[in-house]
PDB file of N, CA and C in Angstrom:
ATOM      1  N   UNK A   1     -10.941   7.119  14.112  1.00  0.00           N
ATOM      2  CA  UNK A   1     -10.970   5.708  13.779  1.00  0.00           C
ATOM      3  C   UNK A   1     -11.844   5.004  14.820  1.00  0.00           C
ATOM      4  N   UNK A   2     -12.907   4.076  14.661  1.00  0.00           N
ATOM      5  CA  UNK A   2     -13.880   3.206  15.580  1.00  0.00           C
ATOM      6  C   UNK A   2     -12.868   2.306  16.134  1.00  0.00           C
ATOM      7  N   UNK A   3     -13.114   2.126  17.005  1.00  0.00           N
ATOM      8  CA  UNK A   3     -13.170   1.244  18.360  1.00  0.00           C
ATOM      9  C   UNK A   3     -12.923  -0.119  17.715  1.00  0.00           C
ATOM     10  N   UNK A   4     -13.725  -0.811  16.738  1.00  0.00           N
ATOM     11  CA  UNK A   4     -14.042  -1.854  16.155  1.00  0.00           C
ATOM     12  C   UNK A   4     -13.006  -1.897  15.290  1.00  0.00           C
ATOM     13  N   UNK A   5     -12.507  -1.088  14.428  1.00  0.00           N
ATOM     14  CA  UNK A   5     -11.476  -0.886  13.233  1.00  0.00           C
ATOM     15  C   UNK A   5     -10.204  -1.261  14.348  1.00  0.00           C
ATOM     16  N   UNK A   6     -10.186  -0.541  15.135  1.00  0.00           N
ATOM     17  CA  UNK A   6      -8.802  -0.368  15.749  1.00  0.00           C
ATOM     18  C   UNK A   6      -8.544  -1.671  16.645  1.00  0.00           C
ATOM     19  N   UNK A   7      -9.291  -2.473  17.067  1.00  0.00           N
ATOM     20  CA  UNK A   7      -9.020  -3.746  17.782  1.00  0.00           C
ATOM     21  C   UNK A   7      -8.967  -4.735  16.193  1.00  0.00           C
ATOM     22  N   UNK A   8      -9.243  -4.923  15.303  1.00  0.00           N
ATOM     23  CA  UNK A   8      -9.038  -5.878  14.080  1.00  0.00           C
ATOM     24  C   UNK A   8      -8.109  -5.510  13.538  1.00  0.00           C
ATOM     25  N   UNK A   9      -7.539  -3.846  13.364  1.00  0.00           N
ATOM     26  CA  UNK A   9      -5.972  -3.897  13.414  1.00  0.00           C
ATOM     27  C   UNK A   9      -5.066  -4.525  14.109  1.00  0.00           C
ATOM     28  N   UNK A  10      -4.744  -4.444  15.437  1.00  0.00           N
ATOM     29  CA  UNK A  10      -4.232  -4.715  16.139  1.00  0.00           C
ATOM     30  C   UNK A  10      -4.376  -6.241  16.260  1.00  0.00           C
ATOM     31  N   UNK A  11      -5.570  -6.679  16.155  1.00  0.00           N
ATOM     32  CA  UNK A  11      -5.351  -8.392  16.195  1.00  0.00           C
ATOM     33  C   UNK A  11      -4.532  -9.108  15.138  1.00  0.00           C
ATOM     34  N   UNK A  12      -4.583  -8.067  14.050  1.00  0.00           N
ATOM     35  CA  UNK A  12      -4.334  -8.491  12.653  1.00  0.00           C
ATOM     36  C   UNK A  12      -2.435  -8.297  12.676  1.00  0.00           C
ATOM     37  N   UNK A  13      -2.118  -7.338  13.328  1.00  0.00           N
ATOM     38  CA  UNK A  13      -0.694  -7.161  13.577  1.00  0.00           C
ATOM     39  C   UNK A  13      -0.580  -8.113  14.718  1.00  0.00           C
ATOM     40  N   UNK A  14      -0.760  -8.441  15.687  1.00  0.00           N
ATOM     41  CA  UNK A  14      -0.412  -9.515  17.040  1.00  0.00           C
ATOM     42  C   UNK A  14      -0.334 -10.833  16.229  1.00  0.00           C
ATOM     43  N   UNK A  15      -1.240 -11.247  15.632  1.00  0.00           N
ATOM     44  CA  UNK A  15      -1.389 -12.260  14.966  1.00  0.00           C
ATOM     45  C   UNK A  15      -1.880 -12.448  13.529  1.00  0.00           C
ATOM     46  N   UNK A  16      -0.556 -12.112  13.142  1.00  0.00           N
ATOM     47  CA  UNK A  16      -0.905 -11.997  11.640  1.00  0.00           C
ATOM     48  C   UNK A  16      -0.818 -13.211  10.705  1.00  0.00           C
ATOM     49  N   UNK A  17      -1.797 -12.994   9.585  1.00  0.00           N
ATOM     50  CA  UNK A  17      -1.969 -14.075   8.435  1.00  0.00           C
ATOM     51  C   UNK A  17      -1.455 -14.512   7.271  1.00  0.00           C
ATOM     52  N   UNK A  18      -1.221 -15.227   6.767  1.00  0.00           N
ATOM     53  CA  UNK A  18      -0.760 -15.090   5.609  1.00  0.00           C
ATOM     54  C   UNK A  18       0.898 -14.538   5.794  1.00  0.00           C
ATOM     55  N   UNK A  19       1.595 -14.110   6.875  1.00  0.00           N
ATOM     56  CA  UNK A  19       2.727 -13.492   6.765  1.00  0.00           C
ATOM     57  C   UNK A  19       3.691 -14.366   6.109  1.00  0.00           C
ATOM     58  N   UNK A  20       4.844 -14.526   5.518  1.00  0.00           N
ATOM     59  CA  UNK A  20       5.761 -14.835   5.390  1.00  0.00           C
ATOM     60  C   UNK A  20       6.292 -15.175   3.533  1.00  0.00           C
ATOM     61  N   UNK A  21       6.936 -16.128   3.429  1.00  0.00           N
ATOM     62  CA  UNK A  21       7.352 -16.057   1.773  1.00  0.00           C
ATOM     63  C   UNK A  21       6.938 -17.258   0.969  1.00  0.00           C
ATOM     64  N   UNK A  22       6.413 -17.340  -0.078  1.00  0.00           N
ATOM     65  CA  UNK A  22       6.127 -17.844  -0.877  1.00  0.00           C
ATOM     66  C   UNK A  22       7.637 -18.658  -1.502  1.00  0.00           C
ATOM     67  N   UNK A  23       7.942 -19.980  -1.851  1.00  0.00           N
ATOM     68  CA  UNK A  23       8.725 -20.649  -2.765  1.00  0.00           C
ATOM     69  C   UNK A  23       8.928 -20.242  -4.117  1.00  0.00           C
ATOM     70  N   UNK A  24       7.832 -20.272  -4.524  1.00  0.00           N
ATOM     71  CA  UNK A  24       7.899 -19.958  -6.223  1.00  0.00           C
ATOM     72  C   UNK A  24       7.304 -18.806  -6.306  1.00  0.00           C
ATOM     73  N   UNK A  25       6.921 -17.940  -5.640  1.00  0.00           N
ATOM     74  CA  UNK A  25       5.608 -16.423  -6.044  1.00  0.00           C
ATOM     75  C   UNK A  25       6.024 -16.451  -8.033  1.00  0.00           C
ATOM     76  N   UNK A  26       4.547 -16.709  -8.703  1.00  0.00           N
ATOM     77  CA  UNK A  26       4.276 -15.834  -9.656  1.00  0.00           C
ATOM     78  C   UNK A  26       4.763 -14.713  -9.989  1.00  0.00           C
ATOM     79  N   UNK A  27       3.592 -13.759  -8.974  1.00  0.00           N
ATOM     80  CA  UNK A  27       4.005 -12.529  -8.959  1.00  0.00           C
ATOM     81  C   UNK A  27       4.441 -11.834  -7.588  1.00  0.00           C
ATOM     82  N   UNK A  28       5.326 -11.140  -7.569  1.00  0.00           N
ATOM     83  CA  UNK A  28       5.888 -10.177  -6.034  1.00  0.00           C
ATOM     84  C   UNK A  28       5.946  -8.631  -6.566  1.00  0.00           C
ATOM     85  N   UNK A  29       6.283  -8.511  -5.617  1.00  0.00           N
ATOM     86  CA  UNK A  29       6.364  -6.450  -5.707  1.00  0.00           C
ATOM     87  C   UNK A  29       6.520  -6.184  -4.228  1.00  0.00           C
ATOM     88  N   UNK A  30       7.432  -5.536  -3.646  1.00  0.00           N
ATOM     89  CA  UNK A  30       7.961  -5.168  -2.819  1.00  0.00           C
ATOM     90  C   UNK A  30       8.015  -3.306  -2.861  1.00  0.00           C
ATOM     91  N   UNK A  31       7.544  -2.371  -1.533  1.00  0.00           N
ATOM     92  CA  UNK A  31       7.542  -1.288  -1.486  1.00  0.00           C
ATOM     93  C   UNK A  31       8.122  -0.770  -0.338  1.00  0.00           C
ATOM     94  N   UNK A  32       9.070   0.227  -0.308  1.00  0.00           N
ATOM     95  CA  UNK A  32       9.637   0.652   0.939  1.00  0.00           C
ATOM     96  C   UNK A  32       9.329   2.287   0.971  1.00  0.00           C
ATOM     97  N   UNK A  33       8.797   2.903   2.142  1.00  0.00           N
ATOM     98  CA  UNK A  33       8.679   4.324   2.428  1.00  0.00           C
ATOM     99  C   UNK A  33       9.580   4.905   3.126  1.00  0.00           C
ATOM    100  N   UNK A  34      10.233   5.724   2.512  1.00  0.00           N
ATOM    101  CA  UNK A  34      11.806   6.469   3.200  1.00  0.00           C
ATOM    102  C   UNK A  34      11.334   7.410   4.378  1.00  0.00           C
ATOM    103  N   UNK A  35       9.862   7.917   4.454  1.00  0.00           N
ATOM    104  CA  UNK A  35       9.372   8.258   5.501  1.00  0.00           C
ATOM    105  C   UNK A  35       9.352   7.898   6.695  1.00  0.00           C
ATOM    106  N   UNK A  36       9.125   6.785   6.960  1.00  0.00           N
ATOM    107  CA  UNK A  36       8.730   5.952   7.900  1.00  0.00           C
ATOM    108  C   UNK A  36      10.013   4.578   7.935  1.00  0.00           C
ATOM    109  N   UNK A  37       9.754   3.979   6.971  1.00  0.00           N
ATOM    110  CA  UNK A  37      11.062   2.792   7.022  1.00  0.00           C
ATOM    111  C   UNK A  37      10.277   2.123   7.088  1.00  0.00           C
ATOM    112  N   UNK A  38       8.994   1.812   6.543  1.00  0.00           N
ATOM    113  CA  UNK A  38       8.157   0.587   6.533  1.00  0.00           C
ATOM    114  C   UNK A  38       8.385   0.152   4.989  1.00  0.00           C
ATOM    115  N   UNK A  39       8.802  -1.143   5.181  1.00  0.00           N
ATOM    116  CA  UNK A  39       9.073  -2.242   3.693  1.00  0.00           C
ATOM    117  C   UNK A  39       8.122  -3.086   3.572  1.00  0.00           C
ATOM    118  N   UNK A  40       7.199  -3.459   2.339  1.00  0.00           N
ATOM    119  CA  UNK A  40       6.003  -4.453   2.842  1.00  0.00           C
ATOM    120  C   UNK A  40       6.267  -5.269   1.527  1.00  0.00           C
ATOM    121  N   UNK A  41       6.629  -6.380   1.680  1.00  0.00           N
ATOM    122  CA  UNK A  41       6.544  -7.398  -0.069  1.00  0.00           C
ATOM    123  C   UNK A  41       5.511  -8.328   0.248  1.00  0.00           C
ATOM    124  N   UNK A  42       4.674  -8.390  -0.679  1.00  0.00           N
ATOM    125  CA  UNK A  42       3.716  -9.226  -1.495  1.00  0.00           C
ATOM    126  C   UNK A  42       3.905 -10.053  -2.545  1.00  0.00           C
ATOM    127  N   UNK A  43       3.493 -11.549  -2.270  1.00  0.00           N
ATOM    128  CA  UNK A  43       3.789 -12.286  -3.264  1.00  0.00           C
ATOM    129  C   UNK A  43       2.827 -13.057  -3.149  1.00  0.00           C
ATOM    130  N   UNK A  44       2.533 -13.453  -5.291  1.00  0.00           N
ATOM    131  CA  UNK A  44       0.747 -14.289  -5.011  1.00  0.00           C
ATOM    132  C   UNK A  44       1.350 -15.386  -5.727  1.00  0.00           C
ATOM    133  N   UNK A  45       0.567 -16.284  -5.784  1.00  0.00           N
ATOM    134  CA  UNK A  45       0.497 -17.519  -6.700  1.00  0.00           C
ATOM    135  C   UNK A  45      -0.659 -17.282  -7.800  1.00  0.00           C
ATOM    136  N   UNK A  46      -0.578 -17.723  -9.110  1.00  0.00           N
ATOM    137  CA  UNK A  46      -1.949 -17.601  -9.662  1.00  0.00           C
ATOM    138  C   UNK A  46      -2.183 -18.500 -10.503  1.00  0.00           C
ATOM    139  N   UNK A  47      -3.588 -19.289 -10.528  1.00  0.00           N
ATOM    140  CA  UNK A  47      -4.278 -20.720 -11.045  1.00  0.00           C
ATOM    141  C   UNK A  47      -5.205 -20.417 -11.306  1.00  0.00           C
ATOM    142  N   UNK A  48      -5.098 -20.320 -12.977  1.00  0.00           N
ATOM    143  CA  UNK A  48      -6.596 -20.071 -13.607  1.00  0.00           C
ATOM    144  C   UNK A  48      -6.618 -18.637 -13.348  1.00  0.00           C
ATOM    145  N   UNK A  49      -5.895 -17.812 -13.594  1.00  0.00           N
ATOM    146  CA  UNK A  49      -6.324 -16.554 -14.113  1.00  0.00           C
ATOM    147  C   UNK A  49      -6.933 -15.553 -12.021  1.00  0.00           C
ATOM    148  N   UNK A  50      -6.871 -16.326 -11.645  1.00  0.00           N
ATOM    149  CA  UNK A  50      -7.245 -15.944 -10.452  1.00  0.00           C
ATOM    150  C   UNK A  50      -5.605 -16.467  -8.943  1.00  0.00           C
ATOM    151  N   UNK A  51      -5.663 -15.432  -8.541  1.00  0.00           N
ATOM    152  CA  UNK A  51      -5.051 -15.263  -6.827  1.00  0.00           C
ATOM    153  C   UNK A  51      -5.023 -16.823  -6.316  1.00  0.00           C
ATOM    154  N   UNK A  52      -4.224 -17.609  -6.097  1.00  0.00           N
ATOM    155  CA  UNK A  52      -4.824 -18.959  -5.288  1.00  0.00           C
ATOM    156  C   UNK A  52      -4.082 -18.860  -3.954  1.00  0.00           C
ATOM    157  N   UNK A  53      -3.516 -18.170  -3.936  1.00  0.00           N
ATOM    158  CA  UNK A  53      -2.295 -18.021  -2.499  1.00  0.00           C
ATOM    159  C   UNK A  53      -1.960 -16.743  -2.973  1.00  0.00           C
ATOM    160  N   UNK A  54      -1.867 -15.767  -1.672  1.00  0.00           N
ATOM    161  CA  UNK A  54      -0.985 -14.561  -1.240  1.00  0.00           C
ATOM    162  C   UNK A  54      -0.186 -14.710   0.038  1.00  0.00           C
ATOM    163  N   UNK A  55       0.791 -13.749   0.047  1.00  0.00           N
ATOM    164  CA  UNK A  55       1.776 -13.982   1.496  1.00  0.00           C
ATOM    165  C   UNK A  55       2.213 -12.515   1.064  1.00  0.00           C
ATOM    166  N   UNK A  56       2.741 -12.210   2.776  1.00  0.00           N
ATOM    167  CA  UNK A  56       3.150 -10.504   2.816  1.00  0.00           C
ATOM    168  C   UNK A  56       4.236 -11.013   3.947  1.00  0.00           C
ATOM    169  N   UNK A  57       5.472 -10.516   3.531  1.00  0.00           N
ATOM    170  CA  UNK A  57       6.066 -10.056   4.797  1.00  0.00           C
ATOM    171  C   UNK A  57       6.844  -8.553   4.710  1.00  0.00           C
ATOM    172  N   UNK A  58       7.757  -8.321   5.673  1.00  0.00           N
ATOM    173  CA  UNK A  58       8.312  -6.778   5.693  1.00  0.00           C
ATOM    174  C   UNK A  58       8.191  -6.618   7.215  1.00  0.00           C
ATOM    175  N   UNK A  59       8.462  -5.156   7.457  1.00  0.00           N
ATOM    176  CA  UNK A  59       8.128  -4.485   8.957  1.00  0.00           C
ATOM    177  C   UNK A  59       7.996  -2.964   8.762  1.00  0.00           C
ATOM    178  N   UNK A  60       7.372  -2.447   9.770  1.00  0.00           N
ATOM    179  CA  UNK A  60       6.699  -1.526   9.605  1.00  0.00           C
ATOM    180  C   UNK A  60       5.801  -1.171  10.904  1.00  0.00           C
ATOM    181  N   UNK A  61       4.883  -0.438  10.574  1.00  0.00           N
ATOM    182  CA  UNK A  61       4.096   0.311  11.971  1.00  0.00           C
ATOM    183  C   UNK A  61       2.964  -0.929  12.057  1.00  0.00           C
ATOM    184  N   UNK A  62       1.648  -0.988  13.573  1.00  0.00           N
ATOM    185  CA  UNK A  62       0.613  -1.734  13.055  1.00  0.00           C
ATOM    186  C   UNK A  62       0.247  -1.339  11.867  1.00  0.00           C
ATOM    187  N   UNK A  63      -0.111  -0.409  11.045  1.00  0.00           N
ATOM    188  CA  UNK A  63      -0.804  -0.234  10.171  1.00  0.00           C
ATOM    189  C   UNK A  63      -0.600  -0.417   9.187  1.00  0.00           C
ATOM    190  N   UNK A  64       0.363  -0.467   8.634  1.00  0.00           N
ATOM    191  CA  UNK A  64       1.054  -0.861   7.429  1.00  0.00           C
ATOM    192  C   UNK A  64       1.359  -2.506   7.632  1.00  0.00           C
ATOM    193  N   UNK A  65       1.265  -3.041   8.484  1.00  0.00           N
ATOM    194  CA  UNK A  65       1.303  -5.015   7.980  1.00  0.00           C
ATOM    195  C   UNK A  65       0.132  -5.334   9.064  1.00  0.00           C
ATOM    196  N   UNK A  66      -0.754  -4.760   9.808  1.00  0.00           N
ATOM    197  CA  UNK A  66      -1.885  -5.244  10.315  1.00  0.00           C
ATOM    198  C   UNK A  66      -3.073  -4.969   9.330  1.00  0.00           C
ATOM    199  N   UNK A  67      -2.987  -4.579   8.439  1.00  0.00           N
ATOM    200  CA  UNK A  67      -4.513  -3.705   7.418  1.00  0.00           C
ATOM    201  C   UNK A  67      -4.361  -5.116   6.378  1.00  0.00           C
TER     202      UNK A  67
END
């Protein structure tokens, strides 16, 4: 993995975007890996046929909620 990949992970997990829950989500879907114990839910809003808001929360490794 580059040097470059691996610091925009990590910024992306320290300070992450978009994290948390949506009021009304459209649509959600939630996934949990019995491997690991990482849970990640996604929820969008959608206006006009298109995404207008997404939000993610859960926990997990950096890689799975920093990507």
């Amino acid at each position: 993995m580059s040097e470059m990949y691996t610091e925009r992970l990590l910024d992306h997990y320290r300070h992450p975007r978009n994290r948390g829950r949506l009021a009304s989500p459209d649509l959600a879907g939630e996934e949990y890996n019995a491997l690991c114990g990482d849970r990640v839910r996604i929820e969008v809003r959608v206006r006009e046929e298109r995404i207008a808001e997404a939000w993610f929360d859960g926990r997990g490794c950096a890689l799975c909620l920093g990507a």
